[in-house]
C-alpha atoms as a PDB file:
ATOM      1  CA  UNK A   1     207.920 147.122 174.647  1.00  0.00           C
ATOM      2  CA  UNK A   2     209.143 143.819 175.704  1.00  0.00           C
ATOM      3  CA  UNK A   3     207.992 140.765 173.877  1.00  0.00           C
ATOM      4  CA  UNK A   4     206.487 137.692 175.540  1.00  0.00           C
ATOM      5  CA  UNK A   5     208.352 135.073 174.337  1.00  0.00           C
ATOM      6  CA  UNK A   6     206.340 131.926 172.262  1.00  0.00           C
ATOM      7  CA  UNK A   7     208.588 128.609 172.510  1.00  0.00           C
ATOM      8  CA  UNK A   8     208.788 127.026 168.798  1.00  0.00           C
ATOM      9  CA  UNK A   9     208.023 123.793 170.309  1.00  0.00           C
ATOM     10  CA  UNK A  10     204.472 125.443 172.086  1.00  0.00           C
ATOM     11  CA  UNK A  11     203.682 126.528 168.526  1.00  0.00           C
ATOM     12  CA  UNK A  12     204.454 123.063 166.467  1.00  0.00           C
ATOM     13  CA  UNK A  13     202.422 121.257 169.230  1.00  0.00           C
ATOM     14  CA  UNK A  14     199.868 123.772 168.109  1.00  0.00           C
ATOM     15  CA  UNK A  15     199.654 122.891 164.560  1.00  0.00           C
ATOM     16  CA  UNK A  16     199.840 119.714 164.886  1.00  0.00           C
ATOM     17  CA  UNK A  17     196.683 119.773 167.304  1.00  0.00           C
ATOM     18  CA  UNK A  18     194.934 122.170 164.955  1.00  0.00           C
ATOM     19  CA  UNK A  19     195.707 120.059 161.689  1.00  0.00           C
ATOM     20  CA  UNK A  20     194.472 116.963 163.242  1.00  0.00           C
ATOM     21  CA  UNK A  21     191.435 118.193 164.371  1.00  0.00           C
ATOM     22  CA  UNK A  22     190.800 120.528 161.281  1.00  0.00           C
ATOM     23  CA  UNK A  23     191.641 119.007 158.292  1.00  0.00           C
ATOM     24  CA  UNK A  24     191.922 115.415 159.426  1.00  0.00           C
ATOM     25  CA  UNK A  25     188.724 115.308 161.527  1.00  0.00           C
ATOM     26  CA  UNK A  26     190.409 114.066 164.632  1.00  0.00           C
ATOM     27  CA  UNK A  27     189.794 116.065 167.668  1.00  0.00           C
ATOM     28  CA  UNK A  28     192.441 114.976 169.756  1.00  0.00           C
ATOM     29  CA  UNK A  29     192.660 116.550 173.566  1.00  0.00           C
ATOM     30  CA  UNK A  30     194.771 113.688 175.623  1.00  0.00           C
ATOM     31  CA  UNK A  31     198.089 113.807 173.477  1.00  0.00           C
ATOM     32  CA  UNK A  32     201.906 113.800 173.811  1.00  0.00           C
ATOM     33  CA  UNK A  33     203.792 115.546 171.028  1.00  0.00           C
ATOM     34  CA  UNK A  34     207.031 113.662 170.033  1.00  0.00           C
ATOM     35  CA  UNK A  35     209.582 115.393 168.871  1.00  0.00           C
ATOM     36  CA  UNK A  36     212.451 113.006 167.908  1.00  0.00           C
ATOM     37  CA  UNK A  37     215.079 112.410 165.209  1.00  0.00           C
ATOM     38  CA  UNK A  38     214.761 109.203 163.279  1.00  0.00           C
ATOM     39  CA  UNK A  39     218.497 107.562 162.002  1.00  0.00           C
ATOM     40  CA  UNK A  40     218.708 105.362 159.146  1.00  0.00           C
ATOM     41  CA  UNK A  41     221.309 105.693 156.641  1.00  0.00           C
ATOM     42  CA  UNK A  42     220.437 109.828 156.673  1.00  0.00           C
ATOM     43  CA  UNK A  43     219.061 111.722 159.805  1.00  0.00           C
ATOM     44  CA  UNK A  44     215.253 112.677 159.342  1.00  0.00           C
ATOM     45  CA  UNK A  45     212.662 114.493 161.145  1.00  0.00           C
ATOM     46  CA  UNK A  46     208.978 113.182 160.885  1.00  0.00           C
ATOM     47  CA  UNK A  47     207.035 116.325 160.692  1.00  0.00           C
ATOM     48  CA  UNK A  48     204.466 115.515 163.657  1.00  0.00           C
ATOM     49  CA  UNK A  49     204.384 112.916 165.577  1.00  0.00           C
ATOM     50  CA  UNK A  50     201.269 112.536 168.364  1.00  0.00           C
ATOM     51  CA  UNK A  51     200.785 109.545 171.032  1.00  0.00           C
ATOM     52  CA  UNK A  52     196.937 110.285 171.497  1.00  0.00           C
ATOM     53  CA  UNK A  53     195.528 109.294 174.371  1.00  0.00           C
ATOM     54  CA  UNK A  54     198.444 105.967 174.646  1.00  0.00           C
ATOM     55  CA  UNK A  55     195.660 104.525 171.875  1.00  0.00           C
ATOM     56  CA  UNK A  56     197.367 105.135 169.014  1.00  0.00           C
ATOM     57  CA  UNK A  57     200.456 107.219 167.311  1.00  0.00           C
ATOM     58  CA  UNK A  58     199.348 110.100 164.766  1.00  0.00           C
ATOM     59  CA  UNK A  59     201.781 110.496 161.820  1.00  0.00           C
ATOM     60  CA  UNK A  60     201.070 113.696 159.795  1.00  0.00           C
ATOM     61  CA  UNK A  61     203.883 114.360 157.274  1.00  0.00           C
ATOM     62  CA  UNK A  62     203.411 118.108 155.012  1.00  0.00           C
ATOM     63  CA  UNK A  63     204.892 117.366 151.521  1.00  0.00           C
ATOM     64  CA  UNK A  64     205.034 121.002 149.706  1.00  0.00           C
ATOM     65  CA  UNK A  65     206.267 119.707 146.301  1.00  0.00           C
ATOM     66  CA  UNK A  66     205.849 116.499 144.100  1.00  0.00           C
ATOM     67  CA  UNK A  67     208.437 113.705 145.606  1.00  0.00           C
ATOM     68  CA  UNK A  68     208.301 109.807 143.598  1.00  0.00           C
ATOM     69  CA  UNK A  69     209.759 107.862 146.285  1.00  0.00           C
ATOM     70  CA  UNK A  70     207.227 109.121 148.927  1.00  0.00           C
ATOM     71  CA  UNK A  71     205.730 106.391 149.659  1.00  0.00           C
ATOM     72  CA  UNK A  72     209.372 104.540 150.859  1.00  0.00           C
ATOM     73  CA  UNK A  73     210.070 107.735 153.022  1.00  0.00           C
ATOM     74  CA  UNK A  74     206.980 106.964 154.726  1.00  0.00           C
ATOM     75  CA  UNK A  75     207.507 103.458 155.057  1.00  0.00           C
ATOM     76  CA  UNK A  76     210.768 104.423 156.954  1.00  0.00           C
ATOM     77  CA  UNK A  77     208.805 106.693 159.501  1.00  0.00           C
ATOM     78  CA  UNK A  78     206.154 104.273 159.875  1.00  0.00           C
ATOM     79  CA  UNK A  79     208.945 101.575 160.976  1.00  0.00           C
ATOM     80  CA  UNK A  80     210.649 103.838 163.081  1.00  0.00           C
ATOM     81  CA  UNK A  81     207.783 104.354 164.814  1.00  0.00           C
ATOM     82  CA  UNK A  82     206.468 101.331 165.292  1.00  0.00           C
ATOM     83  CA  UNK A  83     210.360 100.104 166.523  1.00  0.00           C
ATOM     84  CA  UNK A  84     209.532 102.572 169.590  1.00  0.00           C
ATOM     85  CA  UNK A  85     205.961 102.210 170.503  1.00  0.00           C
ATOM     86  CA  UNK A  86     203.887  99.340 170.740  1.00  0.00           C
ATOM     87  CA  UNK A  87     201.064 101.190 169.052  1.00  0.00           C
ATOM     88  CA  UNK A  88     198.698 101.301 166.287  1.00  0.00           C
ATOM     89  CA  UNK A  89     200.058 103.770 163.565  1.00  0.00           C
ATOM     90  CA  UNK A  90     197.748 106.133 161.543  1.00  0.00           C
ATOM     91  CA  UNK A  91     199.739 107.632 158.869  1.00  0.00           C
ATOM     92  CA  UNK A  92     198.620 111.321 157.016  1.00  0.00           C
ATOM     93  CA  UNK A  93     200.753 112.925 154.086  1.00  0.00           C
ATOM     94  CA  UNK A  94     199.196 116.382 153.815  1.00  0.00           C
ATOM     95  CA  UNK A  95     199.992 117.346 150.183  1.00  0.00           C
ATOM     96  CA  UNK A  96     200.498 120.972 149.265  1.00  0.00           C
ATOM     97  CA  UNK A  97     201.171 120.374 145.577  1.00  0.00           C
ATOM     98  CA  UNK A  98     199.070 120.774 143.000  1.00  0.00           C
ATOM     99  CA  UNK A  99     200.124 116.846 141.671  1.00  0.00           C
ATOM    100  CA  UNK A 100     198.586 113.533 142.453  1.00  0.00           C
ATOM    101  CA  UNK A 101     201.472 111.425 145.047  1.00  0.00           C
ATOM    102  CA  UNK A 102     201.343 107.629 145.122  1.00  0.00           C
ATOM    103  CA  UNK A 103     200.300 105.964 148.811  1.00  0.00           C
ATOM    104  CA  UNK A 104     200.541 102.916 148.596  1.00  0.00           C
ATOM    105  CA  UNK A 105     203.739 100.044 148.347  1.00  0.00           C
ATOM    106  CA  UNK A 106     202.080  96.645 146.848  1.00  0.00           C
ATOM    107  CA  UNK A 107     204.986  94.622 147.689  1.00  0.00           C
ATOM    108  CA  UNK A 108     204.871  95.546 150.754  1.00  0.00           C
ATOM    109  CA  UNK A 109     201.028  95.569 151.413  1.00  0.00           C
ATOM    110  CA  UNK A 110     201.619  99.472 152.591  1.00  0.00           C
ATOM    111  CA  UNK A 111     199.589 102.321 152.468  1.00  0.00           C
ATOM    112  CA  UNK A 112     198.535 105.485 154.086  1.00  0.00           C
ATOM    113  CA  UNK A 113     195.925 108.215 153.755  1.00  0.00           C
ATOM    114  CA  UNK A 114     196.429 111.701 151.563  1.00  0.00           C
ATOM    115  CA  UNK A 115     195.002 114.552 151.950  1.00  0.00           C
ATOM    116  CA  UNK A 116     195.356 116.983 149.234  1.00  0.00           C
ATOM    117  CA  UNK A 117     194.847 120.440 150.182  1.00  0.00           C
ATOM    118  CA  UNK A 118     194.401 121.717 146.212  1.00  0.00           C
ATOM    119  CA  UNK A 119     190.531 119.961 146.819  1.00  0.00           C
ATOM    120  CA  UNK A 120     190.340 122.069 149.885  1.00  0.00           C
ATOM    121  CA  UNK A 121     188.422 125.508 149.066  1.00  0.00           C
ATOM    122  CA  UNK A 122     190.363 128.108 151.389  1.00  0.00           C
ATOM    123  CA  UNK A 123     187.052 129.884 152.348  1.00  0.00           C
ATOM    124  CA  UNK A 124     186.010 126.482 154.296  1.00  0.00           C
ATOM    125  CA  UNK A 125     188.453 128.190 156.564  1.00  0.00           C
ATOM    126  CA  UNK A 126     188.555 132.252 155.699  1.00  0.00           C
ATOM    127  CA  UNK A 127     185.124 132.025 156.712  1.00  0.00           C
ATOM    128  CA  UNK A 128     185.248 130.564 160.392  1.00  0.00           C
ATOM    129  CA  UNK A 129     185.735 132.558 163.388  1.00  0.00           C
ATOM    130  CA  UNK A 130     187.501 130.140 165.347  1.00  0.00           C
ATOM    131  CA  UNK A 131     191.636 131.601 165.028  1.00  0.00           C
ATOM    132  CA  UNK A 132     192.602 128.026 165.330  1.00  0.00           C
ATOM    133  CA  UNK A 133     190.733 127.058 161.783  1.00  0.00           C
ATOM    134  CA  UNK A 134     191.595 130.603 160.186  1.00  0.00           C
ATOM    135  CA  UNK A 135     195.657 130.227 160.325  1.00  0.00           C
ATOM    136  CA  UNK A 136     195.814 126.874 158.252  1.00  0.00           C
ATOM    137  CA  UNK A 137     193.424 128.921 155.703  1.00  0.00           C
ATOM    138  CA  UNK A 138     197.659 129.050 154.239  1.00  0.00           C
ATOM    139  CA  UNK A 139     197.316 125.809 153.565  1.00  0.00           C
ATOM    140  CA  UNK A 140     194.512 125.488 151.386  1.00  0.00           C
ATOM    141  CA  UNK A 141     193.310 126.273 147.842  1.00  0.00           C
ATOM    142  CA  UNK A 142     193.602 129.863 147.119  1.00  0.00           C
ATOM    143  CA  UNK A 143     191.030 129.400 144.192  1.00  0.00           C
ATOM    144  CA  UNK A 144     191.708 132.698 141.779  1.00  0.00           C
ATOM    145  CA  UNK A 145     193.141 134.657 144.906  1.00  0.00           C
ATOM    146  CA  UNK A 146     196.939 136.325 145.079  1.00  0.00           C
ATOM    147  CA  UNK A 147     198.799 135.275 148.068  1.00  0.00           C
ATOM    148  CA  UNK A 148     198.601 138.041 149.536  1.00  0.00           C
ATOM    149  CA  UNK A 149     194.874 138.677 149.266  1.00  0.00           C
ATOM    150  CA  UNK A 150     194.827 135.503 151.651  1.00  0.00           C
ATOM    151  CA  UNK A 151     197.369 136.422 153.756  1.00  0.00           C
ATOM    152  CA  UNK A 152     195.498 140.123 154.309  1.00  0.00           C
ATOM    153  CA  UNK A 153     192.328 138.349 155.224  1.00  0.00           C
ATOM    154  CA  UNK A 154     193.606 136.463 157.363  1.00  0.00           C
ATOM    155  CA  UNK A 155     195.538 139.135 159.378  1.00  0.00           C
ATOM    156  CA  UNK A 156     192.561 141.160 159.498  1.00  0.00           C
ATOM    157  CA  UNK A 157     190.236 138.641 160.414  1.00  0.00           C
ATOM    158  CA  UNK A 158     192.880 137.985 163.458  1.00  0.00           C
ATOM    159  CA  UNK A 159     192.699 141.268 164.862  1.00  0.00           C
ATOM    160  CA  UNK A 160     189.417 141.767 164.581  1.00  0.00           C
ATOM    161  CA  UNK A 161     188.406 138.074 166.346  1.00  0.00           C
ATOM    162  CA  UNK A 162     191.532 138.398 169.287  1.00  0.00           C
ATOM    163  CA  UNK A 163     191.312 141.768 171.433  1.00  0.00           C
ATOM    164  CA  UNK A 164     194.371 139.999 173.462  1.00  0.00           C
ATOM    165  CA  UNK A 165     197.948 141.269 172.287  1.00  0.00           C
ATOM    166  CA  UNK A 166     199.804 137.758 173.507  1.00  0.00           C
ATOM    167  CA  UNK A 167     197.321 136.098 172.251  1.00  0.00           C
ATOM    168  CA  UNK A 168     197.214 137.800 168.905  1.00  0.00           C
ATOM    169  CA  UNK A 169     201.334 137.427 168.641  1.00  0.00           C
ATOM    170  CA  UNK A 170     200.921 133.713 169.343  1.00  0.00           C
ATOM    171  CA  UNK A 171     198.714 133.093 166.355  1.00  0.00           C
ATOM    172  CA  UNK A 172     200.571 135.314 164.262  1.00  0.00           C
ATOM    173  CA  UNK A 173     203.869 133.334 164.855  1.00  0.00           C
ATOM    174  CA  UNK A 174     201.656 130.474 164.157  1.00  0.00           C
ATOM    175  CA  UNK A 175     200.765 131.652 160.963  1.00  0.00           C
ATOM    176  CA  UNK A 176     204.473 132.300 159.981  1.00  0.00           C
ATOM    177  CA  UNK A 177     205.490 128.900 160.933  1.00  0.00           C
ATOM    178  CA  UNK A 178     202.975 126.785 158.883  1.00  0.00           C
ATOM    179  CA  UNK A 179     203.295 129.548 155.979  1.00  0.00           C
ATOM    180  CA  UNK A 180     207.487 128.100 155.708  1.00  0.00           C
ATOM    181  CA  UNK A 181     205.469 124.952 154.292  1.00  0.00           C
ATOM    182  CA  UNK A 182     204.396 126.835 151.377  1.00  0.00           C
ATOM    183  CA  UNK A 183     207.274 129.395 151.442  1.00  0.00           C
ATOM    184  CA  UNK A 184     204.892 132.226 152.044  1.00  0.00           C
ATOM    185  CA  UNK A 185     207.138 133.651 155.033  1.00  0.00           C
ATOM    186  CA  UNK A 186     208.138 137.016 153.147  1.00  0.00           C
ATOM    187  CA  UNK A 187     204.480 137.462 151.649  1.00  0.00           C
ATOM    188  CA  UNK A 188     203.658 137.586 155.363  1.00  0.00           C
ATOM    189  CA  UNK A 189     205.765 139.920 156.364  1.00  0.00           C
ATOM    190  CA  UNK A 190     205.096 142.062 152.963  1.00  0.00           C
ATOM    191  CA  UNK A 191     201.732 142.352 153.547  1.00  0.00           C
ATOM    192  CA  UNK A 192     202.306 143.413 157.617  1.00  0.00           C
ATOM    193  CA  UNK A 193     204.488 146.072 156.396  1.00  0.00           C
ATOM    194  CA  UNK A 194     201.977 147.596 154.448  1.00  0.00           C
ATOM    195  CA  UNK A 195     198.755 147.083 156.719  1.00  0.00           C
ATOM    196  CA  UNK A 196     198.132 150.988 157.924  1.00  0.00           C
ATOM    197  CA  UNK A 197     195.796 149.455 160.442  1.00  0.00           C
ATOM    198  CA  UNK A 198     198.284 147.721 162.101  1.00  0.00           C
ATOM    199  CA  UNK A 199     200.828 149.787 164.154  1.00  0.00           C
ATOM    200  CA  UNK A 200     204.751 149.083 163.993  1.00  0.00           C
ATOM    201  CA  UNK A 201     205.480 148.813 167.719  1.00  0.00           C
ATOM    202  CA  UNK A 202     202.563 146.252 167.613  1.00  0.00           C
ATOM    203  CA  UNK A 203     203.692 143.574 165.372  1.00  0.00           C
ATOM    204  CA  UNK A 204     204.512 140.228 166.887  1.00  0.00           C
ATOM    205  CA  UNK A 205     207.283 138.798 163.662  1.00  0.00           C
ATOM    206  CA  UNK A 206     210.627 139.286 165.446  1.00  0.00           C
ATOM    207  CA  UNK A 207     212.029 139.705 161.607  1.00  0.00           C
ATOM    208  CA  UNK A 208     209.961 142.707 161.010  1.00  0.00           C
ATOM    209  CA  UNK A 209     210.861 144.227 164.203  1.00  0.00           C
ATOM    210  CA  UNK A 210     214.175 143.422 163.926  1.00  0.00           C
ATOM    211  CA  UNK A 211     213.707 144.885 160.258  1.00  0.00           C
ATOM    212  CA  UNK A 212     212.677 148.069 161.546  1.00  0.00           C
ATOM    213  CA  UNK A 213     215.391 148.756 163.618  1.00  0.00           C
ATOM    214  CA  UNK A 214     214.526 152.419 164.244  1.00  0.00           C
ATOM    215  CA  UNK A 215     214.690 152.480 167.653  1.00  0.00           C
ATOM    216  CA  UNK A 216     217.835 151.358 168.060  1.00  0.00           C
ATOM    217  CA  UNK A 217     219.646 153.429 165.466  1.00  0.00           C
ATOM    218  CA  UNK A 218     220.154 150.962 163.000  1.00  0.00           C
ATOM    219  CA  UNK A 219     220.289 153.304 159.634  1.00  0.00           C
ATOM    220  CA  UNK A 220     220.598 149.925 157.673  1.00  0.00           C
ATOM    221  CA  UNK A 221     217.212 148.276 158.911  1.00  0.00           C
ATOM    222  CA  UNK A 222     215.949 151.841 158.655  1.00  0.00           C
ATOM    223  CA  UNK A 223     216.832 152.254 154.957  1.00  0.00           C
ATOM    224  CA  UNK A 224     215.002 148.647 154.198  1.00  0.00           C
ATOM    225  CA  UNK A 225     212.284 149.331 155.984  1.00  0.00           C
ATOM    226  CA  UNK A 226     211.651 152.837 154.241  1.00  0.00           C
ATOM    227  CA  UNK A 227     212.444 151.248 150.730  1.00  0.00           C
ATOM    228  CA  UNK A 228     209.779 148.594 151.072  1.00  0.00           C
ATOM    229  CA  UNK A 229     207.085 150.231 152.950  1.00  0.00           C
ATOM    230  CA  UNK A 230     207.301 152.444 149.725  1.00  0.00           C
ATOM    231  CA  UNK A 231     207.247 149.691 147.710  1.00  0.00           C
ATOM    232  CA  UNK A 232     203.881 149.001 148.607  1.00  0.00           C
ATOM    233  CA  UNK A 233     202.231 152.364 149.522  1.00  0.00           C
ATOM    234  CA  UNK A 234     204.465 154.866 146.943  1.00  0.00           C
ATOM    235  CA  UNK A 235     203.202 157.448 149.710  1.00  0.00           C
ATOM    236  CA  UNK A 236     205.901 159.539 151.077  1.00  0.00           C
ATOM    237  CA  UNK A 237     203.160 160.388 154.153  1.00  0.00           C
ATOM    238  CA  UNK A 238     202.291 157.287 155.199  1.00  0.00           C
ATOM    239  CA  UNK A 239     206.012 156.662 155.555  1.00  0.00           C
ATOM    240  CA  UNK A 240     206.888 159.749 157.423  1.00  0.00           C
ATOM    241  CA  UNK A 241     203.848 158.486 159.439  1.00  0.00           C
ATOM    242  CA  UNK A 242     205.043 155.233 160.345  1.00  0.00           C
ATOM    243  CA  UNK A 243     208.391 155.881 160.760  1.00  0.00           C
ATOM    244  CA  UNK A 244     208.101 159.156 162.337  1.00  0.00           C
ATOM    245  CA  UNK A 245     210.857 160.719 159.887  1.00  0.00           C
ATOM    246  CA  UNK A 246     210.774 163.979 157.884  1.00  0.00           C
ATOM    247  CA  UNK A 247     209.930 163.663 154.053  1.00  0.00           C
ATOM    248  CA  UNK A 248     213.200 165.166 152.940  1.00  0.00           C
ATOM    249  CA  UNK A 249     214.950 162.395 154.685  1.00  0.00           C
ATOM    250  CA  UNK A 250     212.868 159.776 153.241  1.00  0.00           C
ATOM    251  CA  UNK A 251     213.023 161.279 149.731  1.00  0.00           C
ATOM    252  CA  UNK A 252     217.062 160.699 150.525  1.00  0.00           C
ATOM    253  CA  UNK A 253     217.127 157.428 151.053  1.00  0.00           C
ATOM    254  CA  UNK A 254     215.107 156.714 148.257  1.00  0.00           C
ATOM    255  CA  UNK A 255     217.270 158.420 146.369  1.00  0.00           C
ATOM    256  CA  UNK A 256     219.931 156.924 147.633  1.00  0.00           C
ATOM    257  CA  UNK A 257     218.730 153.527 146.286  1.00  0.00           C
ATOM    258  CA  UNK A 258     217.493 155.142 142.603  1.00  0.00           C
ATOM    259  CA  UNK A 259     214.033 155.415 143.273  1.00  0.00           C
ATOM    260  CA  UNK A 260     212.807 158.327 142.044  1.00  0.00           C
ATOM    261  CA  UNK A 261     209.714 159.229 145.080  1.00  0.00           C
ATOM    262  CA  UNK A 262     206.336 160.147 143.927  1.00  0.00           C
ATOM    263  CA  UNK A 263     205.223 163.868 144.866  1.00  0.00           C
END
């Protein structure tokens, strides 16, 4: 089944719209998304850049882990900035970690907003029916929840909100692209792989389907996929199910790794 194909760039222009308007409170429609290198002494990327409505520029940077000198890297980005458009500058460090950052530079009369997504009960967004809102439920607190509880609600509250398959694979990549912020990638694709609900030949992660490799005859992919599909379900059944392959053969490979299958 051939794949309609999601440009990265479509997807960051995405987040960056649904972070704004989300979490920030800004519901920006008349934007251009800038998507440029800035040079100093080493060659940085501001996260998201927006010229909204040629009013203002929107700076959101995503910080996943505690980082002192912060507030200088954000100085640079905010004088970059300002170097290339004659604009006003409103400046957002969304902070994933579960630590207090510094905003502000006295001696240089500097500061900028943070938001601190630990404060920010996940269910705010687990709980809305709007896809856009659901997917940066990643982001958020997970209170007393595994990862992968998240990550499972949110998958299933996907299918069950988007009847459209493109549209459904464009979220989904969504969702694996802001989940790199938090390094939740593999949880993603862990908890796709054992989702009985949702079929193989249906998933929208080019890794995972890639992964797979079935069709195409790759024994390797096969083997991996078999071995942690098991992982999960330790049901020889559901295996030979998904992967339309005879029990002995799975029992094999298993085998073949030193894991002894349940009967």
């Amino acid at each position: 089944m051939k794949k309609d194909i999601i440009s990265k760039s479509l997807i960051k222009e995405l987040i960056a719209k649904n972070i704004s308007k989300y979490i920030l409170g800004f519901n920006v429609k008349n934007y251009q998304f800038i998507d440029k290198e800035f040079e100093r002494i080493e060659s940085r990327r501001a996260d998201i850049v927006l010229k909204v409505e040629n009013e203002y520029i929107l700076h959101i940077e995503v910080q996943s882990s505690y980082e002192a000198k912060m507030p200088y890297r954000m100085l640079r980005y905010y004088l970059d900035i300002k170097e290339l458009f004659d604009l006003p500058v409103k400046q957002y460090l969304i902070n994933l970690s579960n630590v207090n950052m510094k905003n502000y530079l006295e001696e240089f009369n500097y500061s900028y907003e943070v938001i601190n997504m630990k404060n920010i009960d996940c269910d705010n967004f687990l709980n809305s029916n709007s896809p856009d809102a659901l997917v940066l439920a990643i982001l958020c607190d997970f209170k007393n929840y595994e990862a992968s509880v998240v990550v499972e609600k949110i998958l299933r509250k996907l299918k069950k909100l988007i009847n459209n398959d493109k549209t459904y694979r464009k979220y989904f990549i969504m969702l694996e692209e802001i989940s790199t912020l938090r390094n939740l990638k593999e949880v993603i694709k862990e908890v796709n792989m054992r989702l009985s609900d949702i079929r193989w030949e249906d998933l929208p992660s080019y890794e995972i389907g890639m992964e797979k490799g079935m069709e195409k005859g790759m024994e390797k992919g096969l083997e991996k996929g078999v071995i942690s599909l098991y992982k999960y379900v330790k049901d020889i059944d559901v295996i030979s199910k998904e992967f339309n392959l005879e029990k002995t053969k799975i029992i094999y490979i298993l085998d073949k790794y030193g894991i002894k299958a349940k009967k």
